[in-house]
C-alpha atoms as a PDB file:
ATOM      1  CA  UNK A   1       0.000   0.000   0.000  1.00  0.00           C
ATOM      2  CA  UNK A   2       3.144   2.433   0.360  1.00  0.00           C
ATOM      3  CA  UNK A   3       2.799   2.055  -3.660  1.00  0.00           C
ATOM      4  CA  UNK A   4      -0.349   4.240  -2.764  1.00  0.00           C
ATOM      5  CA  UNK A   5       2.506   6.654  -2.811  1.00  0.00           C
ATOM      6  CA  UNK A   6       3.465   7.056  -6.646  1.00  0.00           C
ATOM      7  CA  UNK A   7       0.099   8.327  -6.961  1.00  0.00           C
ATOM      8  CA  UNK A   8      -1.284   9.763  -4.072  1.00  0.00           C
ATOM      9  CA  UNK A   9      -2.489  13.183  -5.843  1.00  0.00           C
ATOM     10  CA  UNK A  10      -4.445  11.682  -8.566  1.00  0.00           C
ATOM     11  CA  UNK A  11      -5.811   8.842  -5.802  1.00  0.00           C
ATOM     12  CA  UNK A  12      -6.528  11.931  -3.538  1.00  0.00           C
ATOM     13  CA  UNK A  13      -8.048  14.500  -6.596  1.00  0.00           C
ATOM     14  CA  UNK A  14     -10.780  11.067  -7.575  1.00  0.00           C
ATOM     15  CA  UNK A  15     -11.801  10.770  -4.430  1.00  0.00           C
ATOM     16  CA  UNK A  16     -12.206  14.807  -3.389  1.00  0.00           C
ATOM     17  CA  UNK A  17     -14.413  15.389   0.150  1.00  0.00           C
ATOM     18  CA  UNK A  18     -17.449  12.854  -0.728  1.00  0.00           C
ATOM     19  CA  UNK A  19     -15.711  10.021  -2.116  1.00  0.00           C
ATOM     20  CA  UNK A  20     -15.552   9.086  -5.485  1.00  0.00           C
ATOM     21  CA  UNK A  21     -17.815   7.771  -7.785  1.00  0.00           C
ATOM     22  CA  UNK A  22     -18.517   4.021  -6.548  1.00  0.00           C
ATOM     23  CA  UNK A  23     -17.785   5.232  -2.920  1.00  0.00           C
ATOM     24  CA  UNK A  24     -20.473   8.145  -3.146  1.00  0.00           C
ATOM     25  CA  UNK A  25     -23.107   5.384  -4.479  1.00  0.00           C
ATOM     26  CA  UNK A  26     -22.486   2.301  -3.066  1.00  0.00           C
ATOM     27  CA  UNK A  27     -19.862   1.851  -0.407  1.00  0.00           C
ATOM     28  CA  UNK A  28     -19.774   5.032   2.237  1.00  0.00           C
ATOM     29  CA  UNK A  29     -23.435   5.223   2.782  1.00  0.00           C
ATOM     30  CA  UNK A  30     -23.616   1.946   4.139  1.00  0.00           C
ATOM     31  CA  UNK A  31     -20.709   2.252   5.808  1.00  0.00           C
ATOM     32  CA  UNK A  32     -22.366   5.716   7.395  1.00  0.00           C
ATOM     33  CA  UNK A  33     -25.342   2.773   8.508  1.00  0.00           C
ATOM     34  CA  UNK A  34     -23.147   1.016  10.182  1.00  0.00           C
ATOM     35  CA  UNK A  35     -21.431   3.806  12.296  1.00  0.00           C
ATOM     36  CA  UNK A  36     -24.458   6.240  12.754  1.00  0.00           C
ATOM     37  CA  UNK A  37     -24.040   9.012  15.371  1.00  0.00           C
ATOM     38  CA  UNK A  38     -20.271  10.115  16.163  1.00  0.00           C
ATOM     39  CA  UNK A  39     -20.669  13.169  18.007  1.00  0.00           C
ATOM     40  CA  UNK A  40     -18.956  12.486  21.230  1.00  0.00           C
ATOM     41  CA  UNK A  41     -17.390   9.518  20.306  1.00  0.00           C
ATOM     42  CA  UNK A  42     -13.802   8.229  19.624  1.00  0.00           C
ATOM     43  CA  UNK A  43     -13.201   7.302  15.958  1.00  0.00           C
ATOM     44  CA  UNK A  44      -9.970   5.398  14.085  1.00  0.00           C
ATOM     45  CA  UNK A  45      -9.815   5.782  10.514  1.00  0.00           C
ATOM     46  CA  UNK A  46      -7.849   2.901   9.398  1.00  0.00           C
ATOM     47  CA  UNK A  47      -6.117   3.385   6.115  1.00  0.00           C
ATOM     48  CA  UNK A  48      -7.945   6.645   5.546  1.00  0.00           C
ATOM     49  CA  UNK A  49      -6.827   7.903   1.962  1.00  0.00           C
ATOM     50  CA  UNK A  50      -7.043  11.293   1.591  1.00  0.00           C
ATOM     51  CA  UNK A  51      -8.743  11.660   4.869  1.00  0.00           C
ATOM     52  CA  UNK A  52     -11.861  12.865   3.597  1.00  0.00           C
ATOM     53  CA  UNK A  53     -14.291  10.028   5.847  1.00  0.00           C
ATOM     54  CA  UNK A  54     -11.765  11.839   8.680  1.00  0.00           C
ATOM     55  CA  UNK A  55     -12.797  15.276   8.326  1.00  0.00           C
ATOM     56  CA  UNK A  56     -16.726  14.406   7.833  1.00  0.00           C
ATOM     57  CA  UNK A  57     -16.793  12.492  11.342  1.00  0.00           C
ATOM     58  CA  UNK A  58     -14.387  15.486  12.838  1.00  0.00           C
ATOM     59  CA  UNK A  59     -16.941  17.723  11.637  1.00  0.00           C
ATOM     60  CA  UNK A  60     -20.192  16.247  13.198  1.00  0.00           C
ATOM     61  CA  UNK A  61     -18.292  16.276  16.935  1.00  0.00           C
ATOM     62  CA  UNK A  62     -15.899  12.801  16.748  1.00  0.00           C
ATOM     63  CA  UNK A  63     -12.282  13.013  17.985  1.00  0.00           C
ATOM     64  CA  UNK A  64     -11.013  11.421  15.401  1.00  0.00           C
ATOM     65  CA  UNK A  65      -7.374   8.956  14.571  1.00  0.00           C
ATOM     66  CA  UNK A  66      -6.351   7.832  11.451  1.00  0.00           C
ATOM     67  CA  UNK A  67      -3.654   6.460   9.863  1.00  0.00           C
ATOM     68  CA  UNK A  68      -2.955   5.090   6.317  1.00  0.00           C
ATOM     69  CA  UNK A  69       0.759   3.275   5.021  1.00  0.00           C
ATOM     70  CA  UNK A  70       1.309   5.882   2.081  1.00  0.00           C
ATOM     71  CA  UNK A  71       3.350   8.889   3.593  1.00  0.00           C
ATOM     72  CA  UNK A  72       2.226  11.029   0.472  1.00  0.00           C
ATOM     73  CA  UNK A  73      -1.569  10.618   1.486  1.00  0.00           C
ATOM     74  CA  UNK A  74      -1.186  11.156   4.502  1.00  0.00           C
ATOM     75  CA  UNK A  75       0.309  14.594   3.993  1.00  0.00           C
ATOM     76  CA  UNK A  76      -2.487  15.437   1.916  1.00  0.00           C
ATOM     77  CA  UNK A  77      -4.798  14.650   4.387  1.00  0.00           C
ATOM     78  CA  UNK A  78      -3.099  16.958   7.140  1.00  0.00           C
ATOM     79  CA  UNK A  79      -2.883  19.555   4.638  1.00  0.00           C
ATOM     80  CA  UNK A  80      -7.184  19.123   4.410  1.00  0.00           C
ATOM     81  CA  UNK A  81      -7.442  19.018   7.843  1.00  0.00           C
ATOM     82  CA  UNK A  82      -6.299  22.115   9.599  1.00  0.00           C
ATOM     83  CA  UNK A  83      -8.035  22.997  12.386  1.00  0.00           C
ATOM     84  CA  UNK A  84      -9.881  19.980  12.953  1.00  0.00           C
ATOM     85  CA  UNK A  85      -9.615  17.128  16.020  1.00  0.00           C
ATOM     86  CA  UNK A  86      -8.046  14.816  13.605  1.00  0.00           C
ATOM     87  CA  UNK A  87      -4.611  12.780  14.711  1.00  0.00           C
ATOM     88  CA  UNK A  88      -2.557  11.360  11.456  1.00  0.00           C
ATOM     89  CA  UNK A  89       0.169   8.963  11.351  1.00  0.00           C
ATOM     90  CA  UNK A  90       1.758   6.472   9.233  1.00  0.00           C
ATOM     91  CA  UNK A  91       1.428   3.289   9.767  1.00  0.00           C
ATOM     92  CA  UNK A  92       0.878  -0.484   8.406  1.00  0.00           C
ATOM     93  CA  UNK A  93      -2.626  -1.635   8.913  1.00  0.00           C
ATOM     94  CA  UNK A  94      -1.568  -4.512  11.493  1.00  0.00           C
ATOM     95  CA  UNK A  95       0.309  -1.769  13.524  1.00  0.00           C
ATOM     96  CA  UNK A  96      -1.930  -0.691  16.620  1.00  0.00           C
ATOM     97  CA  UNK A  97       1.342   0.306  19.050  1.00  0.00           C
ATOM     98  CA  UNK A  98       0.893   3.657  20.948  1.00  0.00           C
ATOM     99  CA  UNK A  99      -3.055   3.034  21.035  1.00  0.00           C
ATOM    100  CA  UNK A 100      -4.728   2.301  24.308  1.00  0.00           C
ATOM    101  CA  UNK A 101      -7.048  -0.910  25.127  1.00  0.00           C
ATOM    102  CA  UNK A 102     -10.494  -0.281  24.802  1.00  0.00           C
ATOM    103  CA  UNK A 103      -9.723   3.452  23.061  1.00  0.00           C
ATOM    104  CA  UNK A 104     -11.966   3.730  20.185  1.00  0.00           C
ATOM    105  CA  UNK A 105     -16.098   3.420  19.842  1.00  0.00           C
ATOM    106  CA  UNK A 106     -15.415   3.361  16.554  1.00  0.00           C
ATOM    107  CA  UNK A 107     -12.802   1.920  14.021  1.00  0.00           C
ATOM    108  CA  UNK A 108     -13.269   2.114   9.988  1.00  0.00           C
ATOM    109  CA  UNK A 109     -11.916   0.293   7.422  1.00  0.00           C
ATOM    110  CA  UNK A 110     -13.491   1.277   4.062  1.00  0.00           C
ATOM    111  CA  UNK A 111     -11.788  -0.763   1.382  1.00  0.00           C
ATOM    112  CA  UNK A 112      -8.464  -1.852   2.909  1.00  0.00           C
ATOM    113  CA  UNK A 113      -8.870  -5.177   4.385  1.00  0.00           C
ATOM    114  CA  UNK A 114      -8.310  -7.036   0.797  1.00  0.00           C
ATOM    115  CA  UNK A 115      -4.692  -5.342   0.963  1.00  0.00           C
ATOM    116  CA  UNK A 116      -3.874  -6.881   4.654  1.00  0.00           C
ATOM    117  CA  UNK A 117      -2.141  -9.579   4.665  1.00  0.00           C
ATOM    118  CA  UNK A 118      -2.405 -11.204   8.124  1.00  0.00           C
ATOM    119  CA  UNK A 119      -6.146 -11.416   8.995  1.00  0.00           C
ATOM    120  CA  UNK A 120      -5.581 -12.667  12.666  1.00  0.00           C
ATOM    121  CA  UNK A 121      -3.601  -9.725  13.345  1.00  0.00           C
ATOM    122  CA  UNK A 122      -5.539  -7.550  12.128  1.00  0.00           C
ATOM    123  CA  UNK A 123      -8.915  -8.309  14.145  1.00  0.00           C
ATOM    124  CA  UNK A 124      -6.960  -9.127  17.253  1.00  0.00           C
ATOM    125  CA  UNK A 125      -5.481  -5.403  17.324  1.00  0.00           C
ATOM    126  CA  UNK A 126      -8.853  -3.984  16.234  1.00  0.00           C
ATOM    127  CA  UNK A 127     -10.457  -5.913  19.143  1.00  0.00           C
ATOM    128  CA  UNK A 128      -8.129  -4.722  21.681  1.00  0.00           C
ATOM    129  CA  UNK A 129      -8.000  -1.026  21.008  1.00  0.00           C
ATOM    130  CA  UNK A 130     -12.458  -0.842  20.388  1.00  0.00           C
ATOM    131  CA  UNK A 131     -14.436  -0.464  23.844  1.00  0.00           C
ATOM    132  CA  UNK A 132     -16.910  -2.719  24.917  1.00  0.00           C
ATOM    133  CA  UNK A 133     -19.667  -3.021  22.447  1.00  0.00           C
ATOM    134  CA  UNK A 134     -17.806  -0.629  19.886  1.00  0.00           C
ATOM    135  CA  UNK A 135     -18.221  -0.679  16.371  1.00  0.00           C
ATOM    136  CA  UNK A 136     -16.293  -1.725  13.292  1.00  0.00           C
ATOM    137  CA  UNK A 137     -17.744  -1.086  10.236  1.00  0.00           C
ATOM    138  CA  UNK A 138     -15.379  -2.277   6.821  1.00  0.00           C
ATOM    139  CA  UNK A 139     -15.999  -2.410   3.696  1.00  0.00           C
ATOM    140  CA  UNK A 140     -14.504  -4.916   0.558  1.00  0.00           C
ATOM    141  CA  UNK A 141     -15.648  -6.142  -2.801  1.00  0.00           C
ATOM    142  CA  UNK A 142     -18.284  -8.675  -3.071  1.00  0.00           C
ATOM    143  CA  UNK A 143     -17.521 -12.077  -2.907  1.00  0.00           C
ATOM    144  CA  UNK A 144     -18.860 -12.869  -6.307  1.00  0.00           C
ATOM    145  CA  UNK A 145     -16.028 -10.111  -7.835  1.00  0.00           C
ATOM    146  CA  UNK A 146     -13.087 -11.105  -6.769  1.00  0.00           C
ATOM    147  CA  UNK A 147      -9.969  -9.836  -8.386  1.00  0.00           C
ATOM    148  CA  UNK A 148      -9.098 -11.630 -11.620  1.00  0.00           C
ATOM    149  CA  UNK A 149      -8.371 -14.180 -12.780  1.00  0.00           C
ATOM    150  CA  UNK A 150     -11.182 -16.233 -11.017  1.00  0.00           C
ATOM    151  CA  UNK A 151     -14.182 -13.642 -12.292  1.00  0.00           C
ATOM    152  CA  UNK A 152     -15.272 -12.101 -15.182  1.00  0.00           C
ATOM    153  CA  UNK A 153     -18.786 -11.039 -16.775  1.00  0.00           C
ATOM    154  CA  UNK A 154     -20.478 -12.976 -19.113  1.00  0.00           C
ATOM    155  CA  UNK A 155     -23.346 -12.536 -21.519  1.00  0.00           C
ATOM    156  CA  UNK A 156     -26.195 -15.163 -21.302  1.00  0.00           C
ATOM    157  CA  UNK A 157     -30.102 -16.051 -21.272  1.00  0.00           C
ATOM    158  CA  UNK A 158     -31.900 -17.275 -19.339  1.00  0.00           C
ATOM    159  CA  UNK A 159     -35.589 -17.191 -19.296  1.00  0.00           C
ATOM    160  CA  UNK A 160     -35.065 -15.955 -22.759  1.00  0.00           C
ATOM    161  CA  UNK A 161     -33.827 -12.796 -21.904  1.00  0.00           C
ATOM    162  CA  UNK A 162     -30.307 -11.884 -22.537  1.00  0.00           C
ATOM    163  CA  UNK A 163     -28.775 -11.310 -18.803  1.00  0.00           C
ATOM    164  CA  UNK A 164     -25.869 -10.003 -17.970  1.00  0.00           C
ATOM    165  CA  UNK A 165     -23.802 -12.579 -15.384  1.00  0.00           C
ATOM    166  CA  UNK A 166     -20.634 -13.284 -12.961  1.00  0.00           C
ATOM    167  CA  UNK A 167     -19.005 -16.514 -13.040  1.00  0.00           C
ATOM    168  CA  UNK A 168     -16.702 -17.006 -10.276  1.00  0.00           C
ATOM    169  CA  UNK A 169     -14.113 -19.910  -9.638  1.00  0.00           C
ATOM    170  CA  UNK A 170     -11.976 -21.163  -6.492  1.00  0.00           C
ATOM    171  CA  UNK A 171     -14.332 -19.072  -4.562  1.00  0.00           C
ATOM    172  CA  UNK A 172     -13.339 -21.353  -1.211  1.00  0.00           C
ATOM    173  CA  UNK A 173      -9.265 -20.405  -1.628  1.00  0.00           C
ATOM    174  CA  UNK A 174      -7.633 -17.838   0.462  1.00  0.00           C
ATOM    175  CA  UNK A 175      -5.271 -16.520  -2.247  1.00  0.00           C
ATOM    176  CA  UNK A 176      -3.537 -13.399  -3.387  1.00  0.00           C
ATOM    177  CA  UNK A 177      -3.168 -11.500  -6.549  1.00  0.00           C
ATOM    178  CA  UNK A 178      -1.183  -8.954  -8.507  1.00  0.00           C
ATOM    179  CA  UNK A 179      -3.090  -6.001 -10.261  1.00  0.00           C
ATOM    180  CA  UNK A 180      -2.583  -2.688 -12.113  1.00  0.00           C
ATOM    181  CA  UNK A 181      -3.807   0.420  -9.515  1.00  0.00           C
ATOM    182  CA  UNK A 182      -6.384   1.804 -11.775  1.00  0.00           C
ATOM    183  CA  UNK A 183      -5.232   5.350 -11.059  1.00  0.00           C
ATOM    184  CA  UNK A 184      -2.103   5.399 -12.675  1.00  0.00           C
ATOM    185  CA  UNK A 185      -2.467   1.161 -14.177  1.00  0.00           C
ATOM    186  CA  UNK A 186       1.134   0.896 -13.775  1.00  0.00           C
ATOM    187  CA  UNK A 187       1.533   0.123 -10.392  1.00  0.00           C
ATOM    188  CA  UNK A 188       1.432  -3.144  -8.979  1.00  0.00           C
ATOM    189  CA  UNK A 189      -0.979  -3.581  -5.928  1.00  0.00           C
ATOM    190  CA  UNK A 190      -1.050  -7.163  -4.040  1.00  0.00           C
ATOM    191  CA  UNK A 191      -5.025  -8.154  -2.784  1.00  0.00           C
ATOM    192  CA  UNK A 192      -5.699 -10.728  -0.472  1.00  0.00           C
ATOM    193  CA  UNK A 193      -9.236 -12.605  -2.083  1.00  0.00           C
ATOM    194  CA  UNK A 194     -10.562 -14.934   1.058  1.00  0.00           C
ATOM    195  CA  UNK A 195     -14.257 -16.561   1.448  1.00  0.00           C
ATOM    196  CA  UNK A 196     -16.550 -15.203   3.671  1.00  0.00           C
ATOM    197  CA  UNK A 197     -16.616 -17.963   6.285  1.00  0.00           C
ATOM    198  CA  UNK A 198     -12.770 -17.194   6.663  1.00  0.00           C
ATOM    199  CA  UNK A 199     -13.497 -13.394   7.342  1.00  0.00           C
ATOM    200  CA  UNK A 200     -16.429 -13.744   9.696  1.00  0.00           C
ATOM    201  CA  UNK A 201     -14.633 -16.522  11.860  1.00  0.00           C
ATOM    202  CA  UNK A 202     -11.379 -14.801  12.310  1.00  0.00           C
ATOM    203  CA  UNK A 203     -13.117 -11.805  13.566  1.00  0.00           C
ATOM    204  CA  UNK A 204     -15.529 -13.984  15.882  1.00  0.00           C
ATOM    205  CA  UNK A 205     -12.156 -15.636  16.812  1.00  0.00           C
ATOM    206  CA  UNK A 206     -11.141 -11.783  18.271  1.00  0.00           C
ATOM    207  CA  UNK A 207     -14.767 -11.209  19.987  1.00  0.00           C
ATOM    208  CA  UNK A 208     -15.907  -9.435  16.962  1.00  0.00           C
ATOM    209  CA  UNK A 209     -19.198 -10.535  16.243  1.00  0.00           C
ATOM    210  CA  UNK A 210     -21.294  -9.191  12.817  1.00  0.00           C
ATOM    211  CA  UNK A 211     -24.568  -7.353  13.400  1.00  0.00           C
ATOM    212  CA  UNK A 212     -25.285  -6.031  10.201  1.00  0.00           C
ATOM    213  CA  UNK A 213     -24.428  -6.282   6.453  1.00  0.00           C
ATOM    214  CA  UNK A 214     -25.173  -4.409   3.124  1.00  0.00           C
ATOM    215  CA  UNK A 215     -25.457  -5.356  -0.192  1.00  0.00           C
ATOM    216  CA  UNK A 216     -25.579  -2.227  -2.493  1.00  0.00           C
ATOM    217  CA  UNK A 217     -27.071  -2.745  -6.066  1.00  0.00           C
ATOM    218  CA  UNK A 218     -24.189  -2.371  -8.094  1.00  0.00           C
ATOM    219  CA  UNK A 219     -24.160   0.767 -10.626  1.00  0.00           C
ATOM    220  CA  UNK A 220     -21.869   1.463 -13.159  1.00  0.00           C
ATOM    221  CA  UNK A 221     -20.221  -1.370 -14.811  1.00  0.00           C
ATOM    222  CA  UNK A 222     -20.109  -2.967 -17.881  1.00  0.00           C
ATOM    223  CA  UNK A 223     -19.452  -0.044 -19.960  1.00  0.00           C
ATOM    224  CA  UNK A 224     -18.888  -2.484 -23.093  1.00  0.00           C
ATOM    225  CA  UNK A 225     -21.816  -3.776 -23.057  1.00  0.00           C
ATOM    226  CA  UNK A 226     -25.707  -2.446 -24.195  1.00  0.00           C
ATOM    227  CA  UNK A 227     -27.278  -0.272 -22.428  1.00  0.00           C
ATOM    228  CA  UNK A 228     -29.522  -2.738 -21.822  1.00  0.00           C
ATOM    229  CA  UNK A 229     -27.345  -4.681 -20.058  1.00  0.00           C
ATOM    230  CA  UNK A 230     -25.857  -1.918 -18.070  1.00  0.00           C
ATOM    231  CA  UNK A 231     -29.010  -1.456 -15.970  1.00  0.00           C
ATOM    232  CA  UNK A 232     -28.629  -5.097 -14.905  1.00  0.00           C
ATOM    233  CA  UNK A 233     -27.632  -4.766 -11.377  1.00  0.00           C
ATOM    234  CA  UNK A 234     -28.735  -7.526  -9.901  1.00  0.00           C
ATOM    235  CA  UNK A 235     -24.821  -8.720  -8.803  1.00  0.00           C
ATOM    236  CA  UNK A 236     -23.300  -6.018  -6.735  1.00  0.00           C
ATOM    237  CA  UNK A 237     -19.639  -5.060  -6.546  1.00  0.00           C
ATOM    238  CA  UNK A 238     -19.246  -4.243  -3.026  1.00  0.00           C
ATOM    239  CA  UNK A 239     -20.115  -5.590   0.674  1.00  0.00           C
ATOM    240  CA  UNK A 240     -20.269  -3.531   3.750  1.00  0.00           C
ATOM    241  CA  UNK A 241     -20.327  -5.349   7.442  1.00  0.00           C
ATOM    242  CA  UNK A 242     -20.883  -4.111  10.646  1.00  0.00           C
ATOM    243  CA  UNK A 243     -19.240  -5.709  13.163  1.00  0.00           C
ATOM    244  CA  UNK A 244     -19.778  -5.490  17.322  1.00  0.00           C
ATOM    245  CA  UNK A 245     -17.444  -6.191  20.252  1.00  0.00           C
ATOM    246  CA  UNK A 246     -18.135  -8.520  22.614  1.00  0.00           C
END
């Protein structure tokens, strides 16, 4: 994720104060379900871009942490953030020193757990630095669009009526892959594809039990094809859980 560095700016400039595209539709407002009212409360912002999800929870009365692995963002962030309860640093995902147990109500992770490697670390620090009955709320894409090579759309009918679909193999592998970063498609980003029964038991492992999940009709895709089957959004791209420690 340090690679986030070669192009912060451009990362930063897509994704503004409200997110970008996909975020803006799909991902944030469920995300916003999940953690509700912050005024008062205690937030971490785990790998928090540009810091724009920062500064919007600052804003309605959160004290507010957050941290991402790229250097450059995180600059960017600080530079967007003046004058607001927000504390940055840089640091690895699976890097919790300096925070207290029990600190946070609150700890976000909107799209950054499929670039962390070590699961069981991950949840166990999360657990130990959320209160009692605090909040995770995370964010990843759907299990049925998983990176390539083991997805891809296809064209089909069924019914007689041309449909657009997802076919998806070695769903049940934890595995990794290489891919282009779409912002600049030259760098190389590792993601960490798992099944869902692996994510919800390691965090259940770590007292981190789910209480909600969304499914967000997916909007945008398939460009290539008609525009008939671009309003076929019955697959979506992204999954948002909320999560609860017990």
């Amino acid at each position: 994720m340090a690679d986030y560095d070669k192009f912060a700016k451009v990362y930063s400039d897509s994704h503004g104060e409200e997110g970008d595209y996909f975020h803006k539709t799909q991902i944030d407002p469920g995300i916003y379900k999940v953690v509700g009212d912050v005024k008062g409360k205690t937030v971490y912002d785990l790998g928090c871009g540009n810091g724009y999800i920062s500064r919007k929870f600052a804003k309605e009365g959160a004290r507010v942490f957050a941290s991402d692995i790229s250097s450059e963002l995180i600059k960017i962030a600080q530079e967007k953030s003046e004058k607001l309860d927000i504390h940055y640093s840089v640091r690895d995902g699976n890097d919790f020193s300096g925070f207290e147990d029990n600190q946070f109500d609150v700890v976000v992770m909107n799209m950054v757990i499929h670039y962390i490697e070590d699961l069981d670390k991950l949840f166990e620090g999360i657990s130990r630095v959320l209160k009692p009955n605090g909040i995770l709320a995370f964010s990843t894409s759907h299990f049925f669009r998983v990176e390539s090579p083991y997805s891809d759309w296809i064209k089909g009918e069924i019914n007689g009526k041309e449909k657009l679909f997802i076919k998806v193999t070695n769903y049940l592998e934890s595995y990794s892959v290489k891919t282009k970063g779409g912002w600049d498609n030259e760098t190389e980003l590792t993601i960490y594809n798992r099944p869902l029964n692996v994510l919800v038991n390691t965090m259940s492992k770590h007292g981190l039990y789910l209480k909600e999940v969304y499914e967000p009709e997916s909007v945008g895709f398939a460009r290539s094809f008609s525009e008939e089957l671009q309003k076929s959004h019955h697959i979506p791209t992204f999954i948002i859980f909320g999560a609860i420690k017990k």
